[in-house]
Protein backbone atom coordinates (compact mmCIF):
# COMPACT_ATOMS: atom_id res chain seq x y z
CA UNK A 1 28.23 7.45 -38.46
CA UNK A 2 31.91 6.77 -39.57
CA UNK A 3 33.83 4.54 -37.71
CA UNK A 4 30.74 2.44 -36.43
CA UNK A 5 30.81 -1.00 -37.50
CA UNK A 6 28.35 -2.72 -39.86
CA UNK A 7 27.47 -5.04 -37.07
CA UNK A 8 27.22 -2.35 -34.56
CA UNK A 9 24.83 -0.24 -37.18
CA UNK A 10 22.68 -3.51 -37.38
CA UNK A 11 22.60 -3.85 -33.55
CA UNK A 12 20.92 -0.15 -32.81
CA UNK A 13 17.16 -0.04 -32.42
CA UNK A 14 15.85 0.76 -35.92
CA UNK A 15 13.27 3.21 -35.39
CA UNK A 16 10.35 4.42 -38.13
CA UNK A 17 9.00 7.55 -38.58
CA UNK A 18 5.86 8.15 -40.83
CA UNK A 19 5.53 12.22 -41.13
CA UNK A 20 4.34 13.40 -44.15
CA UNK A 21 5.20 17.04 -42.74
CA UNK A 22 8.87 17.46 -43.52
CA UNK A 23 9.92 19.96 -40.37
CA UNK A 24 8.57 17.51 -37.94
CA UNK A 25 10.02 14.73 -39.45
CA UNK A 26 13.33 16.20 -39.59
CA UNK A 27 13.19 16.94 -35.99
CA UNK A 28 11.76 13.97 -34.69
CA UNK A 29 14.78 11.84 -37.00
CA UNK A 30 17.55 14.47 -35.28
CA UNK A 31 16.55 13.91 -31.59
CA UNK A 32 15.91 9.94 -32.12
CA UNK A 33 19.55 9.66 -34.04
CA UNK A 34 21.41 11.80 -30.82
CA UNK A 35 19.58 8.88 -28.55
CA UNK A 36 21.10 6.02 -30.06
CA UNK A 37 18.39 5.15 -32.69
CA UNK A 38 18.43 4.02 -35.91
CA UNK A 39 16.13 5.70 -37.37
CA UNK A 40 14.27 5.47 -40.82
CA UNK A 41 11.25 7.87 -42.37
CA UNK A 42 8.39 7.06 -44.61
CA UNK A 43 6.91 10.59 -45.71
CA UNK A 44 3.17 8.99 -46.02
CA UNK A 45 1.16 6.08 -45.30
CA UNK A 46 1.50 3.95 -48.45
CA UNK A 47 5.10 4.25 -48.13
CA UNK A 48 5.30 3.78 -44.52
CA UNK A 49 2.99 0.32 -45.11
CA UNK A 50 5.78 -0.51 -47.88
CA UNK A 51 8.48 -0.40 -45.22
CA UNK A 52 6.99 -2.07 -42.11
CA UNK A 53 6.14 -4.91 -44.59
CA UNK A 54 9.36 -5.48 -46.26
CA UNK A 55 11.58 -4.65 -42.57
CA UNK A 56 11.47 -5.06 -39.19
CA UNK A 57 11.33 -2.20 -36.86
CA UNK A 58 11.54 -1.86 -32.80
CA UNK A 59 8.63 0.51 -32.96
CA UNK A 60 7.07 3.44 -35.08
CA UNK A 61 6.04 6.86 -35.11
CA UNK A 62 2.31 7.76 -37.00
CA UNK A 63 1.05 10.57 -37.86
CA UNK A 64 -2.80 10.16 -38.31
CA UNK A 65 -3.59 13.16 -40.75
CA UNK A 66 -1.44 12.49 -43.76
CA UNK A 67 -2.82 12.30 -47.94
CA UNK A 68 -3.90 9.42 -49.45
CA UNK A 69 -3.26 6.31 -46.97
CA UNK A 70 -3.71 8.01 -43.36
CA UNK A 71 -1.93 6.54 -40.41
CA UNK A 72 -5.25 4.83 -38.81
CA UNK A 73 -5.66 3.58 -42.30
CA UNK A 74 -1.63 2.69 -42.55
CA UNK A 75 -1.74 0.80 -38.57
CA UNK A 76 -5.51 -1.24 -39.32
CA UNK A 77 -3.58 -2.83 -42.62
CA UNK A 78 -0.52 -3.92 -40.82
CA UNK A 79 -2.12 -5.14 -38.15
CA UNK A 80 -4.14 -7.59 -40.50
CA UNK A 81 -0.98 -8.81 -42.04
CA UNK A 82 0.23 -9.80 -39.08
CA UNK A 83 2.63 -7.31 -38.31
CA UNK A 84 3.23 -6.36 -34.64
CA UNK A 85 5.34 -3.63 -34.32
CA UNK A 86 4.71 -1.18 -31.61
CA UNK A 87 3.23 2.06 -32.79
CA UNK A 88 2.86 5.45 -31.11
CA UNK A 89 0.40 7.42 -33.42
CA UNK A 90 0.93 11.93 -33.61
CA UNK A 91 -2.07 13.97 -33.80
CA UNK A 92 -3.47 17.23 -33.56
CA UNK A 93 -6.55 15.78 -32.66
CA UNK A 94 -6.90 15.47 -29.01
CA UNK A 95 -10.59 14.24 -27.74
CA UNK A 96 -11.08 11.30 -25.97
CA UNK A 97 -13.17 9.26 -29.08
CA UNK A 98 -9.66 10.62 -31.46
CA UNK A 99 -7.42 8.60 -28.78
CA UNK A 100 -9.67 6.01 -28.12
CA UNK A 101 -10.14 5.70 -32.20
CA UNK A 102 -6.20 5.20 -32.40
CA UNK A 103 -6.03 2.73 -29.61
CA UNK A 104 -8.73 0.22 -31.44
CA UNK A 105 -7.11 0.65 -34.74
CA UNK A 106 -3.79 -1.13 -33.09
CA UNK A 107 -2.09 2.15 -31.55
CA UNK A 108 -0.16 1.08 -28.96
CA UNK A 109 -0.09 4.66 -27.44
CA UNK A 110 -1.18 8.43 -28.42
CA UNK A 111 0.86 11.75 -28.42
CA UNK A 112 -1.31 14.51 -29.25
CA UNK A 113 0.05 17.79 -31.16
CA UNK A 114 2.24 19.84 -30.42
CA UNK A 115 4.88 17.48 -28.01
CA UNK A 116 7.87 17.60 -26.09
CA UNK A 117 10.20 15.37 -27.44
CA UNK A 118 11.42 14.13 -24.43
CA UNK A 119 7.81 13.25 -23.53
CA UNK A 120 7.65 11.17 -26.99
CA UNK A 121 11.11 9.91 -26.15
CA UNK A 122 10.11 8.53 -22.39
CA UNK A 123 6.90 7.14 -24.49
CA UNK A 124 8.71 5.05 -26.60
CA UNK A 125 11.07 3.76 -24.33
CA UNK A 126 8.15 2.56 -22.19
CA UNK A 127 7.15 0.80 -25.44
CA UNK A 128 10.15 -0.67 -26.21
CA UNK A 129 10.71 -2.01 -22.82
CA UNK A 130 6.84 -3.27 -22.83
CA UNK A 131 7.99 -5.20 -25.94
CA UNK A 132 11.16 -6.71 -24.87
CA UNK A 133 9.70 -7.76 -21.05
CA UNK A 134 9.57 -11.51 -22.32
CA UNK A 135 13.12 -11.37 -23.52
CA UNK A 136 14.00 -10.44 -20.14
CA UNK A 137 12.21 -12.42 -17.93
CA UNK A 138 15.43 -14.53 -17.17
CA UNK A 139 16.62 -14.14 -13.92
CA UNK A 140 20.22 -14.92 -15.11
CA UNK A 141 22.33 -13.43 -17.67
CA UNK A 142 24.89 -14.32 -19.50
CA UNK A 143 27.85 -12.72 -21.75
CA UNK A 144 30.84 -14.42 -22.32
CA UNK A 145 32.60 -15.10 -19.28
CA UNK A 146 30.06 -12.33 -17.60
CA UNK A 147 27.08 -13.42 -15.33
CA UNK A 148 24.63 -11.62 -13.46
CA UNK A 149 21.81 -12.70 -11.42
CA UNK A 150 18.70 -10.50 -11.42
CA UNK A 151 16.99 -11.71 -8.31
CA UNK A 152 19.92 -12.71 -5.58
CA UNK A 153 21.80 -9.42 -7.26
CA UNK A 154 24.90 -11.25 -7.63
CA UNK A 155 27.65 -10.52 -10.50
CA UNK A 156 30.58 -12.97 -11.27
CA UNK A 157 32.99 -13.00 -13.96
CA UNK A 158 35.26 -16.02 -14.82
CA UNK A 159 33.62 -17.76 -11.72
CA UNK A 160 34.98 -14.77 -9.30
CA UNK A 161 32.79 -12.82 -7.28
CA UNK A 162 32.30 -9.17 -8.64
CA UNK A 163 30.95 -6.52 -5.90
CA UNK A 164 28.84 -3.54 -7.35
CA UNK A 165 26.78 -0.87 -5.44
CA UNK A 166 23.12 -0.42 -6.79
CA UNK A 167 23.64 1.87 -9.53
CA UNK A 168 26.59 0.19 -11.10
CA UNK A 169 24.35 -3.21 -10.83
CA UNK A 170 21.26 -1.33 -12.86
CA UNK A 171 23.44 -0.68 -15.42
CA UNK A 172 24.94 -3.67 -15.81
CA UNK A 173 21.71 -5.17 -15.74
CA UNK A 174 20.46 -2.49 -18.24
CA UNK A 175 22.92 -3.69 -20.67
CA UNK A 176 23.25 -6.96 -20.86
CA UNK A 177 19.00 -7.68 -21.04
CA UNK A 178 20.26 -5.73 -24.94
CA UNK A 179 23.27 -7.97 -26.00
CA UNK A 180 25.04 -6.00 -28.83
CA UNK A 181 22.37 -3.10 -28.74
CA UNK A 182 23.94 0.70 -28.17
CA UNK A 183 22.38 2.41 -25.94
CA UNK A 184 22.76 5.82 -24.84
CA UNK A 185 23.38 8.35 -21.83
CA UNK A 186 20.01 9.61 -21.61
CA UNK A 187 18.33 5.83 -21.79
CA UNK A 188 21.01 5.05 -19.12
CA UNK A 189 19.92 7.89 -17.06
CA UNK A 190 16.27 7.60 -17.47
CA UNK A 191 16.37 3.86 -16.89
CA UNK A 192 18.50 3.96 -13.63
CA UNK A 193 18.18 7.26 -12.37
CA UNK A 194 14.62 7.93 -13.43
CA UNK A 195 14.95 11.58 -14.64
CA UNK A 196 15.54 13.19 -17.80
CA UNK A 197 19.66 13.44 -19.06
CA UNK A 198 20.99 16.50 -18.31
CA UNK A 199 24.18 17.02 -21.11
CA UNK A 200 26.46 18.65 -18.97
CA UNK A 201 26.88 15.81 -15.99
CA UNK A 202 29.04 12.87 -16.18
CA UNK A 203 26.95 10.72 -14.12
CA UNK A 204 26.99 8.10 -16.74
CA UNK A 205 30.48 8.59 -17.80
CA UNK A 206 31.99 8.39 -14.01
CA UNK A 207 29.52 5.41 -12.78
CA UNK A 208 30.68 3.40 -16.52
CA UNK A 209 34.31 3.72 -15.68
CA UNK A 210 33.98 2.63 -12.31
CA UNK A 211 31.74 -0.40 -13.70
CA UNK A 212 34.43 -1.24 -16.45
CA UNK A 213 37.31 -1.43 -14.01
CA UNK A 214 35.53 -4.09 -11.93
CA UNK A 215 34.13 -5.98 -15.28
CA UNK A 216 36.89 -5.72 -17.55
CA UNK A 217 40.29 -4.14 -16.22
CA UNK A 218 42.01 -7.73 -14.93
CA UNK A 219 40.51 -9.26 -18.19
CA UNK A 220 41.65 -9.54 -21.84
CA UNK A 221 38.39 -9.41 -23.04
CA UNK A 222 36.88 -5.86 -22.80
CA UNK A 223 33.23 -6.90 -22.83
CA UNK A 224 31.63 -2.86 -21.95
CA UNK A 225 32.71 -0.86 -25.75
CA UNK A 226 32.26 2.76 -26.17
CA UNK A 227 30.41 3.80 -29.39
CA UNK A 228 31.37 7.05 -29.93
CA UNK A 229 29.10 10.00 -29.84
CA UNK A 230 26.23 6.96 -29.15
CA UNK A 231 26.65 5.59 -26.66
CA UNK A 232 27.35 1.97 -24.75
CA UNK A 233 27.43 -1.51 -25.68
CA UNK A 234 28.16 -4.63 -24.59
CA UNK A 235 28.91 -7.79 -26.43
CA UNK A 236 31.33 -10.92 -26.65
């Protein structure tokens, strides 16, 4: 990622993967990174325990039938440390007792073999936003000189009254509940528009410039950055 800050690096949701099968790995790593994920892999279970004890992670990705330390075996001893991160477990394995198995173990959901990605991607965002719903609950947010009110759907920046249709408001809103966090066209898209990113539209490009010359054109402070080949974020 050259060019993108240290701070901005530390910002992106850090993502693990625990695939002890190289070629998925690989794939799952490419299509997370293109989203806007950081995004780290553990090729088994003992090292995958290693890292969720020693980091913090947004969420991870299991894969039940690995050597040695499986991923039910990897999930049951994190979840007696103490360690909370949301976990979506792989598996070939697809009967109801297999999914139900995961779920007691402390799965927090269950893909079974062979996926789309953009089904595990639409999975883990559902996750993820499951995870941060307390952060949002505020009905007011704040950035900077930037405030928007979730429930009378009001904007104002520098105490002056800033008028946005629906979409452009969702966005916004989208945004600034992840201070500092990149996030991408296809989170943008499935978040506001509620269907999958298609590459070759500019919905998200067209609907950011009209936001940022409401937000930010009459002000010094650019709060809305673009993150090249990433995505958006927005920050003081």
């Amino acid at each position: 990622m050259p060019g993108l800050s240290r701070a901005l690096i530390l910002n992106l949701v850090k993502i693990l993967i625990v695939e002890d099968d190289e070629k998925t790995a690989v794939l799952l790593r490419s299509g997370l990174s293109n989203s806007g994920y950081e995004v780290k892999w553990a090729t088994d279970g003992l090292d995958g325990l290693a890292m969720l004890c020693s980091d913090k992670f947004s969420a991870a990705i299991v894969d039940i039938m690995m050597p040695g330390v499986d991923g039910l075996q990897m999930v049951e001893k994190i979840r007696s440390k103490g360690i909370e991160t949301p976990v979506i477990f792989l598996s070939a394995k697809n009967t109801v007792s297999d999914k139900v198995k995961g779920l007691k173990t402390g799965g927090d959901d269950y893909l079974v073999k062979p996926f789309d990605f953009i089904e595990l991607e639409a999975r883990l965002e559902a996750i993820l936003r499951r995870d941060q719903s307390d952060d949002n609950a505020t009905a007011v947010l704040k950035i900077a000189d930037l405030e928007l009110d979730s429930l009378r759907r009001k904007v104002q920046r520098n105490g002056q009254k800033v008028e946005l249709p629906s979409k452009e408001f969702s966005i916004l809103e989208y945004l600034m509940q992840r201070p500092g966090r990149v996030v991408s066209k296809s989170m943008i898209m499935k978040e506001v528009w509620d269907y999958d990113f298609d590459p070759q539209t500019n919905v998200v490009e067209a609907a950011i410039y009209r936001l940022r010359d409401k937000i930010d054109k009459d002000f010094e402070k650019k709060l809305i950055q673009t993150v090249r080949g990433m995505g958006y974020v927005i920050e003081d």
